[in-house]
Structure formats: structure tokens, C-alpha cells
C-alpha atoms as a PDB file:
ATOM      1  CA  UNK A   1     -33.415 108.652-175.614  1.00  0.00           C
ATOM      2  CA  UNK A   2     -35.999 106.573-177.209  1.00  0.00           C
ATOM      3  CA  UNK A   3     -38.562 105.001-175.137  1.00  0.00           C
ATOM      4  CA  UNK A   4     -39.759 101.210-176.427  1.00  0.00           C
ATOM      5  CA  UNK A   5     -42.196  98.905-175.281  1.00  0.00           C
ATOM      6  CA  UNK A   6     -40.706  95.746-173.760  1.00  0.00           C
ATOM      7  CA  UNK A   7     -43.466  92.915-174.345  1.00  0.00           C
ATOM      8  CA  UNK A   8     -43.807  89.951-171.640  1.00  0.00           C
ATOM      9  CA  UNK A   9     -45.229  87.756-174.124  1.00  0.00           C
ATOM     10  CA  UNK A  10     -42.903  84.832-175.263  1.00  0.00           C
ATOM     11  CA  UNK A  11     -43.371  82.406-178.002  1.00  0.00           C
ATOM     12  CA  UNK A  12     -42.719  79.320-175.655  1.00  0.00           C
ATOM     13  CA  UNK A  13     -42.863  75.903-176.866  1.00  0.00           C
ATOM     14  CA  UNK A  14     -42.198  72.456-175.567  1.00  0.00           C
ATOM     15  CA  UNK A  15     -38.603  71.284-177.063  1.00  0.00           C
ATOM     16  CA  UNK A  16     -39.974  67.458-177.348  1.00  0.00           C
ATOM     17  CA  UNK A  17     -41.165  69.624-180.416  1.00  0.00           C
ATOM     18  CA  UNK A  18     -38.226  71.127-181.939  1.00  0.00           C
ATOM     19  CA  UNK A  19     -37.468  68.737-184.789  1.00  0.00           C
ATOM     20  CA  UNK A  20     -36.125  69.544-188.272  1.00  0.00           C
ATOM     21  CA  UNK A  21     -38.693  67.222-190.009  1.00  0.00           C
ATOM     22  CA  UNK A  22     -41.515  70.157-190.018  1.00  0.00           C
ATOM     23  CA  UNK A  23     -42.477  71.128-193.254  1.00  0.00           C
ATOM     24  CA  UNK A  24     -46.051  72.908-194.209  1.00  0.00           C
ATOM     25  CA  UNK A  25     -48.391  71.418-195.841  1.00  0.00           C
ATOM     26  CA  UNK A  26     -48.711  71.318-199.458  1.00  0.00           C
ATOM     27  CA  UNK A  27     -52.722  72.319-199.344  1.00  0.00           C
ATOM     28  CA  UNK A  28     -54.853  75.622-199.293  1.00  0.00           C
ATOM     29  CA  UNK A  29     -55.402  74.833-195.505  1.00  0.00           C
ATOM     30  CA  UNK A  30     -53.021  74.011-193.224  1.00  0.00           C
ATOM     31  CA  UNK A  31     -52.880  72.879-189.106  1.00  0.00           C
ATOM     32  CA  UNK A  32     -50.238  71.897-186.396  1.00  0.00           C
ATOM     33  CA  UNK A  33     -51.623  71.099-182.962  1.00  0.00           C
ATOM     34  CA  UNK A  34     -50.035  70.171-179.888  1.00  0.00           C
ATOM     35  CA  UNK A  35     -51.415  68.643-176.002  1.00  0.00           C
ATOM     36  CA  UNK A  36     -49.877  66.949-173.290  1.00  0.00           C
ATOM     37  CA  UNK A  37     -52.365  63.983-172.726  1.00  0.00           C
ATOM     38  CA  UNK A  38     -51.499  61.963-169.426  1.00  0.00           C
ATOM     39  CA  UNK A  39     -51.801  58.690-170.831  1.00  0.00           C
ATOM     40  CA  UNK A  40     -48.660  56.732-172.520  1.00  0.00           C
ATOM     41  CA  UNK A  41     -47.376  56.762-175.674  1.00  0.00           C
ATOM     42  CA  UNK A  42     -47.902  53.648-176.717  1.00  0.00           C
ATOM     43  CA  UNK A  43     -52.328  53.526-175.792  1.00  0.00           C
ATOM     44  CA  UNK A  44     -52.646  56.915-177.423  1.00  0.00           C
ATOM     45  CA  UNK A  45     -51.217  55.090-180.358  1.00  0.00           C
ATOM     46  CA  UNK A  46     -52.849  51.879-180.555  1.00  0.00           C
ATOM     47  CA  UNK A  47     -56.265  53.955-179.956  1.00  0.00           C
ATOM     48  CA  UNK A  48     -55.730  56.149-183.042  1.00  0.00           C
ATOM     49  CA  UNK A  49     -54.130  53.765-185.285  1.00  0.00           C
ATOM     50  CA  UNK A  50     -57.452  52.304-185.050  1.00  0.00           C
ATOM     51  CA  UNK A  51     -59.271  54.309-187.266  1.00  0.00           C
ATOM     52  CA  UNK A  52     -62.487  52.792-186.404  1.00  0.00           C
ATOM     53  CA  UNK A  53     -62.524  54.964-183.026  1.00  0.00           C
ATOM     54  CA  UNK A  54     -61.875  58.251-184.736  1.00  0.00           C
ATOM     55  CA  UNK A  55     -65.242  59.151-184.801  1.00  0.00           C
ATOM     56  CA  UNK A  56     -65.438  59.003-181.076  1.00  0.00           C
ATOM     57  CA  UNK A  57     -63.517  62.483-181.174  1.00  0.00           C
ATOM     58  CA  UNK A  58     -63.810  63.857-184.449  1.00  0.00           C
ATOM     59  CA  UNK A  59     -66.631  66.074-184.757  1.00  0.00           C
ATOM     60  CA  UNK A  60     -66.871  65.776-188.703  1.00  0.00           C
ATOM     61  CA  UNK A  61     -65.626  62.592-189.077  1.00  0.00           C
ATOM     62  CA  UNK A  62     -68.682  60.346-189.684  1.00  0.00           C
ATOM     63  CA  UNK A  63     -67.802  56.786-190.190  1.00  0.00           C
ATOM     64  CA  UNK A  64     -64.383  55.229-191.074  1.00  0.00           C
ATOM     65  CA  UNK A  65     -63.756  51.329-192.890  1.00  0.00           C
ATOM     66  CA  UNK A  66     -60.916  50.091-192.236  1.00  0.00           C
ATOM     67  CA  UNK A  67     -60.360  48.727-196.540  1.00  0.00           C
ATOM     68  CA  UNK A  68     -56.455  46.644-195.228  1.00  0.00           C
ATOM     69  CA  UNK A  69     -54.062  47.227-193.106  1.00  0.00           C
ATOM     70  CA  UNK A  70     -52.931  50.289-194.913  1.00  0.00           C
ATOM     71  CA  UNK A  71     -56.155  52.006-196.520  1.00  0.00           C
ATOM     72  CA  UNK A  72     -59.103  53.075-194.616  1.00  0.00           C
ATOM     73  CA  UNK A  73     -62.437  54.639-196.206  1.00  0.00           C
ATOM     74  CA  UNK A  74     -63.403  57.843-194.690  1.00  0.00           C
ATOM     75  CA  UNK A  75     -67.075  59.757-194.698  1.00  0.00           C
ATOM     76  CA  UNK A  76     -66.544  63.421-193.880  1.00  0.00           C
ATOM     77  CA  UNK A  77     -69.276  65.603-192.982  1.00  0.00           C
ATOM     78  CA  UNK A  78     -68.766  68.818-194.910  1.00  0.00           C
ATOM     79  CA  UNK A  79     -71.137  72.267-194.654  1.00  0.00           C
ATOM     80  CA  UNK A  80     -75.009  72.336-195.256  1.00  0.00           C
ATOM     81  CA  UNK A  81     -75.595  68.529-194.793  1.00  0.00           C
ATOM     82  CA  UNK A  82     -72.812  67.327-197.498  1.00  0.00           C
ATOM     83  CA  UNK A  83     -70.880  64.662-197.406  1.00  0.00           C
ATOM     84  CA  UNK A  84     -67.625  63.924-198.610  1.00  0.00           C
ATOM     85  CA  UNK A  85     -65.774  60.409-199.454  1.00  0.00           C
ATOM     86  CA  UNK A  86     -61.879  59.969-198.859  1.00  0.00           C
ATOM     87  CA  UNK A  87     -59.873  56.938-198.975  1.00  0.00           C
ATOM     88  CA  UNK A  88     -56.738  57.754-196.964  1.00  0.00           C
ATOM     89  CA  UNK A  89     -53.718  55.445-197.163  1.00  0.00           C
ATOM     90  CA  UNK A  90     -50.837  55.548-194.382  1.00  0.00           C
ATOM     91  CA  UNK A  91     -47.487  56.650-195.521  1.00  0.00           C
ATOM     92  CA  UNK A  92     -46.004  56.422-192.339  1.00  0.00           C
ATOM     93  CA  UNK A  93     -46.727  53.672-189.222  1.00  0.00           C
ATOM     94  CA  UNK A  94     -44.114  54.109-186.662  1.00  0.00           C
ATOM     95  CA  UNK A  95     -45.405  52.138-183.838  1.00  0.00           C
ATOM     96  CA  UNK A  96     -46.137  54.122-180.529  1.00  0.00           C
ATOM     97  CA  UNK A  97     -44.116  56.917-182.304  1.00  0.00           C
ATOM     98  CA  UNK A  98     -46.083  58.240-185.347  1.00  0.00           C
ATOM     99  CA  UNK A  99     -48.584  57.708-188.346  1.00  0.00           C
ATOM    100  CA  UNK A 100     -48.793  59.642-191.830  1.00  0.00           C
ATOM    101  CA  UNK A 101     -51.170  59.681-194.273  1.00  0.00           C
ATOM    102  CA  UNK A 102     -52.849  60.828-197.359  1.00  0.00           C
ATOM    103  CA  UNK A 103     -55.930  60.738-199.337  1.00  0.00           C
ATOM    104  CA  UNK A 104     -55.600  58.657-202.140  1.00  0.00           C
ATOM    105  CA  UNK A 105     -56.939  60.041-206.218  1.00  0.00           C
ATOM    106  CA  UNK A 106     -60.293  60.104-206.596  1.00  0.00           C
ATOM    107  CA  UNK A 107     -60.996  61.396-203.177  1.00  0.00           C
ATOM    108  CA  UNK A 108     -63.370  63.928-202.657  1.00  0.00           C
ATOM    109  CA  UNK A 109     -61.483  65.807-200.590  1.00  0.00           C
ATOM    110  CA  UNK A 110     -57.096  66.250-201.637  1.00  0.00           C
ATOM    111  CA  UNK A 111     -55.378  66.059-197.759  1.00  0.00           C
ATOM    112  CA  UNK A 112     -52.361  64.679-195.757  1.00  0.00           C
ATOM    113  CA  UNK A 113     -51.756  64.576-192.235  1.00  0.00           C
ATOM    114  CA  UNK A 114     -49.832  63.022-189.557  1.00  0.00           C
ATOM    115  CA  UNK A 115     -49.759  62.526-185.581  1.00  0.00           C
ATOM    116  CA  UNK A 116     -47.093  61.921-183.189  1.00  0.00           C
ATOM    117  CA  UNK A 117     -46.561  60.663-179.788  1.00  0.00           C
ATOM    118  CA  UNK A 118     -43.756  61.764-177.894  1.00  0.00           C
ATOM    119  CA  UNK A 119     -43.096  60.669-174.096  1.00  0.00           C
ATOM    120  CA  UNK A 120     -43.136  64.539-172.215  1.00  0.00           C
ATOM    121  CA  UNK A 121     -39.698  66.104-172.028  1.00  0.00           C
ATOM    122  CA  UNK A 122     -40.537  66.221-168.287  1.00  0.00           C
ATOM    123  CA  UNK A 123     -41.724  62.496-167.546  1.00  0.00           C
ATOM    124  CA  UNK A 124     -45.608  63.250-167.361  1.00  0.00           C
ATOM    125  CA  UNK A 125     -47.498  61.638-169.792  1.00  0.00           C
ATOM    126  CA  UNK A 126     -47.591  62.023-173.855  1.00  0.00           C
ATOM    127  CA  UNK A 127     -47.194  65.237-176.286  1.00  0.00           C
ATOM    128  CA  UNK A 128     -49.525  64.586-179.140  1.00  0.00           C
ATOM    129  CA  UNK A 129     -49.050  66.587-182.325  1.00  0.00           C
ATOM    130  CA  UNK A 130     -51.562  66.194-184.953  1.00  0.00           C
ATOM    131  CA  UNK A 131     -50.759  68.177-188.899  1.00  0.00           C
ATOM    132  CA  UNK A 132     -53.480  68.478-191.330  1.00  0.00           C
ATOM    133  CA  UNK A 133     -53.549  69.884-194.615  1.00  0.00           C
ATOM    134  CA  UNK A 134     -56.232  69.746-197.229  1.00  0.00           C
ATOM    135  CA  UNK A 135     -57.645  71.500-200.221  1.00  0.00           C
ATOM    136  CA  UNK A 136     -61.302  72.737-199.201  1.00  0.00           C
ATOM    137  CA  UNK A 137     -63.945  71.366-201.621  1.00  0.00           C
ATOM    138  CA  UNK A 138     -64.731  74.445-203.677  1.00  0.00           C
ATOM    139  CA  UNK A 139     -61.730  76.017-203.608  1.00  0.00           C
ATOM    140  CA  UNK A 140     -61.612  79.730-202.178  1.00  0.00           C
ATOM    141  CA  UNK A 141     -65.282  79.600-201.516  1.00  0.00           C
ATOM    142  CA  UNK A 142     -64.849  76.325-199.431  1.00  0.00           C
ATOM    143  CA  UNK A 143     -61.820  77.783-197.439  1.00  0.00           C
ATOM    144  CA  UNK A 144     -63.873  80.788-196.201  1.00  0.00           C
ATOM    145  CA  UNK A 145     -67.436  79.185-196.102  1.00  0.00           C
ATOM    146  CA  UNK A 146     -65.075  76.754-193.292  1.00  0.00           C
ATOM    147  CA  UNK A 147     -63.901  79.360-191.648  1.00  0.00           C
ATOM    148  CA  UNK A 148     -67.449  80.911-190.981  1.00  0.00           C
ATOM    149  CA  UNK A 149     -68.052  77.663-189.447  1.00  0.00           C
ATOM    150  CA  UNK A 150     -65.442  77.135-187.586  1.00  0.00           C
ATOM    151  CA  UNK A 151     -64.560  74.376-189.700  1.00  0.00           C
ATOM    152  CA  UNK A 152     -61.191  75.209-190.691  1.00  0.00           C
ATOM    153  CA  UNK A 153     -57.929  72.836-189.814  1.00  0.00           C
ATOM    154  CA  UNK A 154     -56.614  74.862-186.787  1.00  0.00           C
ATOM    155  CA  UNK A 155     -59.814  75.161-184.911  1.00  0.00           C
ATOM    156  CA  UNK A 156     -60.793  71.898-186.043  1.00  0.00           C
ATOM    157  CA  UNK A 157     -57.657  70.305-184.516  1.00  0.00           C
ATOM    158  CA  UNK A 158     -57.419  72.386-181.589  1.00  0.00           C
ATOM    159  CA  UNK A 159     -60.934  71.051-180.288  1.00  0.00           C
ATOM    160  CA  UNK A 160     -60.691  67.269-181.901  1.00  0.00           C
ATOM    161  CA  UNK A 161     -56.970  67.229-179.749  1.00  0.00           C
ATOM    162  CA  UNK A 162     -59.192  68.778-176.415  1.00  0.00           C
ATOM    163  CA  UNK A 163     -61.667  66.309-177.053  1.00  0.00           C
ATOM    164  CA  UNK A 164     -58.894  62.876-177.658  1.00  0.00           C
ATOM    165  CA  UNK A 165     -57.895  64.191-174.476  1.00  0.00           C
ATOM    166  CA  UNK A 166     -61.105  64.082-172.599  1.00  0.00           C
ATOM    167  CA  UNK A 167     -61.772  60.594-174.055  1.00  0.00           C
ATOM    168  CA  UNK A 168     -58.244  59.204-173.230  1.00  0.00           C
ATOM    169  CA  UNK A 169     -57.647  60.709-169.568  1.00  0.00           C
ATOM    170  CA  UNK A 170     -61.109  60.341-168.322  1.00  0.00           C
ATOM    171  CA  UNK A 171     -63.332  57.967-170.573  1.00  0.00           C
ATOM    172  CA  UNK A 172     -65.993  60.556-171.851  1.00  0.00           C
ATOM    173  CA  UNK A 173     -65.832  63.935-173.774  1.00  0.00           C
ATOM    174  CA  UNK A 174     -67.820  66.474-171.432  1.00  0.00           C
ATOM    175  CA  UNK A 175     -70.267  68.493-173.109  1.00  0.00           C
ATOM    176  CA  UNK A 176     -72.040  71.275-172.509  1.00  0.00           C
ATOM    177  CA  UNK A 177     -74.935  70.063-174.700  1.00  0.00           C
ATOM    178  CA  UNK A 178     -77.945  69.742-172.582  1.00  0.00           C
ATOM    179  CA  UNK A 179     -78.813  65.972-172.862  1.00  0.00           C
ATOM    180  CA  UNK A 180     -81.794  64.546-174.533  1.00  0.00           C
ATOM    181  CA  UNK A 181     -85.490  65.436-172.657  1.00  0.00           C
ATOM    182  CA  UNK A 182     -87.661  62.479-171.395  1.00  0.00           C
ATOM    183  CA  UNK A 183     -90.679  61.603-173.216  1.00  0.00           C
ATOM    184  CA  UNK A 184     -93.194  63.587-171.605  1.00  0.00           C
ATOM    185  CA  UNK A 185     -96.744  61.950-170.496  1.00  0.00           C
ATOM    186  CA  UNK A 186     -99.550  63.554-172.774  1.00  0.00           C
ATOM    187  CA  UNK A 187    -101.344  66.199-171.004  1.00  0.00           C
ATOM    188  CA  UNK A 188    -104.996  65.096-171.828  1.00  0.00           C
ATOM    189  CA  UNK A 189    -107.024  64.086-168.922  1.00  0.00           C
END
């Protein structure tokens, strides 16, 4: 008789997020990121479909213009001080439900991405799913110089989800950053 090794770990996920609509991404780097945020559906999505207030969460996301109601210019901090331009253009605006976009040609950086808002499959505030998928400025080099940085899509995601959360439930984003010193009186007497 064979002896096997039974594993307790499960591959559990929420069913609000079983939906035949998933599809990867048709870039070198791909994400999809998921939080229960206890705030409803439709203020999560009024405060992200303002693209003005991205920054607020988005650690590499510098400044956004809002161009019309359907394009929006993006500044992107990138590795080593760059910067990188993208004017994205929704492809999808489902109120209070979802919003798709993409980066338009000519943009420094080639992505898509989405986020949806789903009411919890349990009655307690919002599942949030965010996709992202983008070609890294140089190529290979660009995918694993973002990965050294923990700048790739998945951890970027992961913490700019953590942080929406923080800003939505409680008004801030705690940090562990220490804050800014006092001027200190010159020492000369």
C-alpha cells in the first residue's frame, strides 16, 4: 500500500468571482487582485471613476488629467527617476458595477485594465477586483528590472488594493514611514 501526502491547503475563492468573462491579459505582465472593502458598491465606484483621486493610492501613479469624459492623461513613475506618459481611454463604464480601459497609441507605456465592484456574496460590504496588464518599457529588461523592485503588476496591485482599502474604510493609508522631523533650533549659543 502506497502511502500519499494529503495536503490541507485549498485553493478557495469567493464565488461573487466565478464569472466566465476572465480572460488574461494580452501583455508581457499580467495581474488579478481581489479585497473585500466595507464600503458600498456604488462610493468605491464613484471614487475611482474619478481618476483625479488615483494618486491618493497608487504608489507610481503621479498625476492624472482628466482630457473628457472618456480619456484621461496619465504620468507614471517608472524605475531610476523616469517617467512615463499614457493616455488611457475607458472601454467599459458600467456604473457602480465596472470600468475598462486601455492606453491609447502613442503611449509610453502599451496596457489595459479593468476594476469591478461586486456587493459581497455574504451581505458585508464590496469585492473589488482590479486586472492589469502591460508591456514593461524595455521589454525583458523592464519586466525583470520591475520585479527587483517590486514593481511588477501583482505586487503592485496587491498593495495599491490594501492601500484603496485603508483610504476608503478609514480615511487615511497608515504608514509605517516615520513622519517628517521638526526643524531643529541651531545649536550655536
Amino acid at each position: 500500500m502506497s502511502h500519499s501526502e494529503v495536503s490541507t491547503d485549498a485553493d478557495v475563492g469567493s464565488t461573487a468571482f466565478v464569472d466566465s468573462d476572465r480572460r488574461e491579459g494580452d501583455h508581457e505582465a499580467s495581474s488579478l487582485q481581489a479585497i473585500l472593502i466595507n464600503r458600498p458598491r456604488q462610493e468605491l465606484y464613484a471614487f475611482w471613476r474619478d481618476f483625479r483621486n488615483l494618486p491618493a493610492f497608487m504608489e507610481n501613479v503621479k498625476a492624472v488629467e482628466v482630457l473628457d469624459d472618456r480619456r484621461s492623461q496619465w504620468t507614471i513613475a517608472g524605475p531610476a527617476g523616469a517617467d512615463f506618459d499614457l493616455v488611457s481611454e475607458i472601454t467599459q463604464d458600467a456604473p457602480g458595477e465596472r470600468i475598462a480601459w486601455t492606453s491609447t497609441e502613442g503611449s509610453d507605456v502599451d496596457h489595459e485594465g479593468r476594476v469591478e465592484f461586486r456587493d459581497n456574496a455574504f451581505g458585508r460590504g464590496t469585492e473589488v477586483r482590479v486586472f492589469i496588464s502591460y508591456d514593461p518599457p524595455a521589454g525583458v529588461i523592464g519586466k525583470v528590472v520591475a520585479k527587483v523592485l517590486q514593481r511588477e503588476p501583482r505586487i503592485q496591485a496587491r498593495r495599491e488594493l490594501r492601500r484603496f482599502k485603508q483610504l476608503m474604510e478609514t480615511g487615511e493609508i497608515s504608514t509605517s514611514k516615520a513622519p517628517d522631523a521638526a526643524p531643529r533650533a541651531s545649536r550655536h549659543f
